[in-house]
Structures are given as structure tokens and as C-alpha cells.
Protein backbone atom coordinates (compact mmCIF):
# COMPACT_ATOMS: atom_id res chain seq x y z
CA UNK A 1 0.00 0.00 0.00
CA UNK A 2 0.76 3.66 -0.78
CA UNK A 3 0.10 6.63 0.03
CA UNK A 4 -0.08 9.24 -2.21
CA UNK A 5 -0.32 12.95 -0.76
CA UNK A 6 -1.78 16.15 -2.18
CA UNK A 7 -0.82 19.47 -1.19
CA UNK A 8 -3.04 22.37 -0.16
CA UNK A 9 -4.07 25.25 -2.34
CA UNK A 10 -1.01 27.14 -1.55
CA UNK A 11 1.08 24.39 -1.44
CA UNK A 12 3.84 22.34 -3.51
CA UNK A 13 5.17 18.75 -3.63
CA UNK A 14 8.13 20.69 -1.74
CA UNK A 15 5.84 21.38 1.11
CA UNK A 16 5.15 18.23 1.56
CA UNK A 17 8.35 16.53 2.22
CA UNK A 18 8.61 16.67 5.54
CA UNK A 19 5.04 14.71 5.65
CA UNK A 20 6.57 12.08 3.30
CA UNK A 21 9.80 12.00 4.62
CA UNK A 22 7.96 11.54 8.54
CA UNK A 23 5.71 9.17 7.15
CA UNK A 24 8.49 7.08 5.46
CA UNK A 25 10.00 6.91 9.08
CA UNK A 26 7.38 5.38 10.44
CA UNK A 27 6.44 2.51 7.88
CA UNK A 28 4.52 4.31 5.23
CA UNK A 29 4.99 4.26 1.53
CA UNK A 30 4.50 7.93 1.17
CA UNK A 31 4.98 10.29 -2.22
CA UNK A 32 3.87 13.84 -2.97
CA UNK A 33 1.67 14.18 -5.93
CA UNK A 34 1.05 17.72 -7.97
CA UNK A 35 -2.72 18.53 -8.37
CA UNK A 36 -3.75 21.35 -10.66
CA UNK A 37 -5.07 23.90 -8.66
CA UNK A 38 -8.38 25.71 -9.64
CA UNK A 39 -11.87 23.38 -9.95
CA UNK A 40 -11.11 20.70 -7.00
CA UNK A 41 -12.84 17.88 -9.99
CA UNK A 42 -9.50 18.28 -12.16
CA UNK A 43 -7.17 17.74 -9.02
CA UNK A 44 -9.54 14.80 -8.14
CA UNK A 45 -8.72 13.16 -11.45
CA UNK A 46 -4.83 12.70 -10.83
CA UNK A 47 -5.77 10.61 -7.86
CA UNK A 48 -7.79 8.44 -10.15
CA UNK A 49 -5.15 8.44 -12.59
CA UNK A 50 -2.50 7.92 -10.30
CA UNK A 51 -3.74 5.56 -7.70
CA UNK A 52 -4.32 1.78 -7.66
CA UNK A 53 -7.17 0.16 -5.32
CA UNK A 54 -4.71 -1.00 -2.84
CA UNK A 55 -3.46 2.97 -2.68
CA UNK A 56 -4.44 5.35 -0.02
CA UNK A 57 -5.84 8.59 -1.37
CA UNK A 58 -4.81 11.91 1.26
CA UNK A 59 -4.20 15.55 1.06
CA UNK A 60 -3.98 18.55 2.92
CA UNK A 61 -6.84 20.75 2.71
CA UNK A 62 -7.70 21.24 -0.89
CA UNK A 63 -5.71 18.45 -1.56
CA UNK A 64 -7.71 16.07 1.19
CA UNK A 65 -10.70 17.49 -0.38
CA UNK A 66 -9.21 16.65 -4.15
CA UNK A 67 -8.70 13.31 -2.38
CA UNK A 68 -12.07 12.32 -1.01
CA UNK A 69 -13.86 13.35 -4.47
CA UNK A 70 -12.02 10.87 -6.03
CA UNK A 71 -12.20 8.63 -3.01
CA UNK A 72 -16.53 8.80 -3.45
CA UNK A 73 -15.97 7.62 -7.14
CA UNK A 74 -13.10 5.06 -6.72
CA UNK A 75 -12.47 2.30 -4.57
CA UNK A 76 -9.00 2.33 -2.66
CA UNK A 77 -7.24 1.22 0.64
CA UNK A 78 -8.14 4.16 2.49
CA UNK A 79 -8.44 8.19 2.16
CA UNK A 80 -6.49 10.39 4.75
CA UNK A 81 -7.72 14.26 5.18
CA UNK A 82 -5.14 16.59 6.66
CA UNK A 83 -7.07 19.66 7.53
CA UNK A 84 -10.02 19.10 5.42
CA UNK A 85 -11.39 22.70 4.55
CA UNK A 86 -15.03 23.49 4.29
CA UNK A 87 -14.45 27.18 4.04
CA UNK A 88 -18.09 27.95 5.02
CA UNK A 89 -19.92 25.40 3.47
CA UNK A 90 -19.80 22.24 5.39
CA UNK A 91 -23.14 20.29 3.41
CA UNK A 92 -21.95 21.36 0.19
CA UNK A 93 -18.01 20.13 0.94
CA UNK A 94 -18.89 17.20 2.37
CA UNK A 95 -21.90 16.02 0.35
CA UNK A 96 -20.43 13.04 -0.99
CA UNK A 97 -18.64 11.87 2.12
CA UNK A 98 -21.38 8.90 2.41
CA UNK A 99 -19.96 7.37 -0.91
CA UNK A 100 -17.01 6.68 0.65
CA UNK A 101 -17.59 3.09 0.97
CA UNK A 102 -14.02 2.47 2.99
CA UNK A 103 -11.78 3.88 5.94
CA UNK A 104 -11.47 7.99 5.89
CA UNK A 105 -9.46 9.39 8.30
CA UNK A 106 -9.68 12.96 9.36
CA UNK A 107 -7.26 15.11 11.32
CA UNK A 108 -8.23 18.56 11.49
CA UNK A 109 -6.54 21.08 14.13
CA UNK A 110 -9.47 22.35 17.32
CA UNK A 111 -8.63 26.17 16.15
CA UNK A 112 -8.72 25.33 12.32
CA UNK A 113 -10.75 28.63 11.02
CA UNK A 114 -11.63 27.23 7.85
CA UNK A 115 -13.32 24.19 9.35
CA UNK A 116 -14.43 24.85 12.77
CA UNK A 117 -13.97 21.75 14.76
CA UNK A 118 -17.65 21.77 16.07
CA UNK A 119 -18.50 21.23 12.21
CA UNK A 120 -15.65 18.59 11.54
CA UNK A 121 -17.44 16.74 14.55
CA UNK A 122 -21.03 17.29 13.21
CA UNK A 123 -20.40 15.89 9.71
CA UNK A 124 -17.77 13.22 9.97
CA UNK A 125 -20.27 10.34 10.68
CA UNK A 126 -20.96 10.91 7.32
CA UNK A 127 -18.22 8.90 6.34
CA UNK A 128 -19.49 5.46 6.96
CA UNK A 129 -16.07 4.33 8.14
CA UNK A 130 -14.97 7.61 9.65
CA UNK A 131 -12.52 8.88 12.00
CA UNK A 132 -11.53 11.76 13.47
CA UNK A 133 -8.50 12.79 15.37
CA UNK A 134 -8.53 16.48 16.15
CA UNK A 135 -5.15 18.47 17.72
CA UNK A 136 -5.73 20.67 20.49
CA UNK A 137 -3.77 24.37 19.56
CA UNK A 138 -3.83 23.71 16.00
CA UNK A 139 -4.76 25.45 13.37
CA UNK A 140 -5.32 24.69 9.44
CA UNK A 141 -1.60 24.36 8.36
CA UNK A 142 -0.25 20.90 7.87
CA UNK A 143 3.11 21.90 9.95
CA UNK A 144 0.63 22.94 13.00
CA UNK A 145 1.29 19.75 15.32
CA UNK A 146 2.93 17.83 12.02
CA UNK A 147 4.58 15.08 14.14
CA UNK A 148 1.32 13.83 16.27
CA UNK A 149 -0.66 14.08 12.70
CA UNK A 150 1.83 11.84 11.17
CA UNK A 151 1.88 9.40 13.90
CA UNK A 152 -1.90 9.31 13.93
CA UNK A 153 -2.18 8.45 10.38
CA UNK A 154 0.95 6.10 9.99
CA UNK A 155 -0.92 4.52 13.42
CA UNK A 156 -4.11 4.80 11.47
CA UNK A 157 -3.01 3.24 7.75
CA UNK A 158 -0.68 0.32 9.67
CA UNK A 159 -3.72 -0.93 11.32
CA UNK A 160 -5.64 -1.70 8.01
């Protein structure tokens, strides 16, 4: 199994090797995708692309949410969402959570301000194999609390 990681809207695969490189240290086959940035449907089409069914599909932010589009429509290991953002529009982000038919993690920060933990609570049983794991102090930003995040999912995605 491997895991192939999106970045955020802002992001690059640069940003993202210090996730790979911590997930790699802990057991995880781990590589940094690029996802065009723009409509959220394009970058969800590189994970279908690029992913096999025994892959994990993740991302930070608008790269978790790139992930879990493609994760409703395709059928992989498992989909990991760092920071998922719902940017004021929880139903209409998360709408096609229930498709995903396998394990979702979620690990959002408790002072994200694009996705209010409250929210993250309210609408992650919509994910019929769901998890949360939410980091007290942390905000949106993949580096906020970087080392418990990766040792949640590696924890998470070793247990499958």
C-alpha cells in the first residue's frame, strides 16, 4: 500500500516533504503528488489516474478534499484528510462523504478557522467508516502539530 499525498491550495510537492519524509519513518509508503489547482474535480482526477485500489488517497486541505472526491468515485485502501477545509460550506463540501464506501481518516486542528472543529465533529459520521482525530492548539496548516498528525495516520493506515 501507498500513500499518495496532495498538497493544499497554496502548497507544492516541496511542502510536503517533511510529511513524506515523517511518514516514510514510520512505515509508510508515502509520495507527494502535484494537483492542478483551480476546480477541486480536475485535481480529483490525478488521484484516479494515479492511484491503484490498494493505494491510499490523502491531502492537505484542498488536496484532502481533491482526495475524497475521487475517493466517493473510486475504490482504494483508504483516504487520509489533513485539515479538510469546508471554508463555510460544510453540506456542500462534504456532500459526498457517504460514498465513501471504505476507511477515511480525518485530522483537522481544534482552532482550524476554515473548518471549525464543532462542524468537523457534526459531519464526519458521514463517512461510513470515519474517523476523526482532532489536535488541540492547531490550526489549518499541515506543519501545525505535524509530528502527532503523522503518527496518527501512519498509526491509522498500519492498522488496516
Amino acid at each position: 500500500m501507498r500513500l499518495l499525498l496532495a498538497p493544499g491550495a497554496s502548497g507544492s510537492i516541496d511542502s510536503l516533504a517533511g510529511a513524506v519524509a515523517g511518514l516514510r519513518r514510520r512505515g509508510v509508503e508515502a509520495e507527494a503528488i502535484a494537483v492542478p489547482q483551480g476546480r477541486v474535480e480536475k485535481a480529483a482526477q490525478c488521484f484516479q489516474e494515479l492511484a491503484r485500489p490498494e493505494d491510499v488517497v490523502a491531502g492537505q486541505s484542498y488536496g484532502g478534499r481533491a482526495a475524497s472526491l475521487a475517493a466517493a468515485e473510486s475504490r482504494y485502501a483508504a483516504c487520509v484528510m489533513f485539515s479538510f477545509p469546508l471554508s463555510g460550506k460544510p453540506e456542500e463540501r462534504t456532500a459526498h462523504w457517504p460514498r465513501i464506501s471504505f476507511p477515511a481518516l480525518v485530522l483537522n486542528g481544534e482552532r482550524d478557522p476554515l473548518s471549525p472543529i464543532a462542524e468537523i465533529r457534526r459531519l464526519v459520521p458521514l463517512l461510513p467508516q470515519g474517523r476523526l482525530i482532532s489536535f488541540p492548539g492547531a490550526g489549518h496548516g499541515l506543519g501545525n502539530a505535524l509530528e502527532a498528525k503523522l503518527d496518527a495516520a501512519a498509526e491509522f493506515l498500519l492498522s488496516l
